[in-house]
Protein backbone atom coordinates (compact mmCIF):
# COMPACT_ATOMS: atom_id res chain seq x y z
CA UNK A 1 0.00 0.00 0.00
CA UNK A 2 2.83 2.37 0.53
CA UNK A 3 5.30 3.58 -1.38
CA UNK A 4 4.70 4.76 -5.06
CA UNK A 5 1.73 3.93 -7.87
CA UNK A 6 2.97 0.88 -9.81
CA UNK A 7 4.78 1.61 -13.26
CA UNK A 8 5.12 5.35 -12.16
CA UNK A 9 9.22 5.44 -12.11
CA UNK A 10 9.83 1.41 -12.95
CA UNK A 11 8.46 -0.55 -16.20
CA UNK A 12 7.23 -4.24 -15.83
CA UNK A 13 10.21 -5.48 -15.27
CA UNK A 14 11.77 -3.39 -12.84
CA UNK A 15 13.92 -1.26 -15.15
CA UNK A 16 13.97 2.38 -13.81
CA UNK A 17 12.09 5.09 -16.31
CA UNK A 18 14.27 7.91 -17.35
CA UNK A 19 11.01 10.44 -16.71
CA UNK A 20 8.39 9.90 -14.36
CA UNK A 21 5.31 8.63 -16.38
CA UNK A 22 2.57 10.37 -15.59
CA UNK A 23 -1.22 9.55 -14.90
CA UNK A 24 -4.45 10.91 -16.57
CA UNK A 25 -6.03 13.43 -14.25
CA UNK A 26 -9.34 11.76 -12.16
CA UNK A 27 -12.70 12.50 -11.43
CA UNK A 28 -13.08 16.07 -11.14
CA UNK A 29 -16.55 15.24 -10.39
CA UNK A 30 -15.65 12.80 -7.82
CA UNK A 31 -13.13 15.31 -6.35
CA UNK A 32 -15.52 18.14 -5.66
CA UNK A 33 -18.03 15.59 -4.00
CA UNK A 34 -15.85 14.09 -1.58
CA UNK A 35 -14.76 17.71 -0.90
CA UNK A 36 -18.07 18.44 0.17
CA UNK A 37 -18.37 15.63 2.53
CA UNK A 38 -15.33 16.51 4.09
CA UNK A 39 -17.10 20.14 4.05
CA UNK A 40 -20.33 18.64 5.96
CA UNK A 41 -18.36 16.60 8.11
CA UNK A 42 -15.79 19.24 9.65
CA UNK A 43 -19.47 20.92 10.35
CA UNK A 44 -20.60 17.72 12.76
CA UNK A 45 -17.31 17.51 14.26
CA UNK A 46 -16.06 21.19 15.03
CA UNK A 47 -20.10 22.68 16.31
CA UNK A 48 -20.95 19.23 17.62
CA UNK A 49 -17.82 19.10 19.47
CA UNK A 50 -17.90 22.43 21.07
CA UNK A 51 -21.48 21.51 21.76
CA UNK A 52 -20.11 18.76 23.61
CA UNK A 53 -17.74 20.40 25.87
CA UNK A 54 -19.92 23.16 27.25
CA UNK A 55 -22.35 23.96 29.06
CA UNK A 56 -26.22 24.10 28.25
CA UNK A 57 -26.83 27.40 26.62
CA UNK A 58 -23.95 28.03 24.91
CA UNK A 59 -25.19 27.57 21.31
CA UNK A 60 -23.99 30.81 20.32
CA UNK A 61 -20.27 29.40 21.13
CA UNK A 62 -21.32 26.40 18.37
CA UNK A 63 -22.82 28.85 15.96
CA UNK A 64 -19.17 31.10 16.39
CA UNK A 65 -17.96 27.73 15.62
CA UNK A 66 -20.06 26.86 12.15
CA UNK A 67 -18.74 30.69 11.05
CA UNK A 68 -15.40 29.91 11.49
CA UNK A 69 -15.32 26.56 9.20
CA UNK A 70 -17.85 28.29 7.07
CA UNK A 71 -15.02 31.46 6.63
CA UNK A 72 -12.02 28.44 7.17
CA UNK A 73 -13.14 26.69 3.99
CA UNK A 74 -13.70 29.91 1.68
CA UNK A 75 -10.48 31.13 2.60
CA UNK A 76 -8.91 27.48 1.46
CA UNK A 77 -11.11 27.63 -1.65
CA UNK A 78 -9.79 31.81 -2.70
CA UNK A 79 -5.91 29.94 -1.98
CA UNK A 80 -6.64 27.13 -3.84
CA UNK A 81 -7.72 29.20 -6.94
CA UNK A 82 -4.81 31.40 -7.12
């Protein structure tokens, strides 16, 4: 499982490639989806957490909380783009 993807910098037979072959690009569908479950998810853990760890009452700690991914992932996104 580690180490790197099969015929990426040896052939079949073990012989070293002079250049690194490369791969065809994936999903780019599939990439944007499972960025958006990671999305949804960092929203159960980080407001759920916090919702976890205080008292009763303190929703408006959670909803600081949903902001800050919220703000945390469009930052990441603007980044990412240039």
């Amino acid at each position: 499982i580690l180490g790197p993807r099969i015929g990426r910098f040896y052939d079949a037979d073990g012989n070293e490639l002079p250049e690194p072959h490369n791969f065809p690009p994936h999903s780019v569908a599939l990439q944007v989806l499972g960025t958006f479950i990671l999305w949804v998810g960092w929203y159960g853990f980080n407001p759920g957490s916090t919702l976890g760890i205080s008292a009763s009452g303190y929703a408006d700690v959670s909803a600081l909380c949903a902001v800050t991914t919220t703000l945390a992932a469009a930052a990441g996104s603007v980044s990412a783009m240039f």
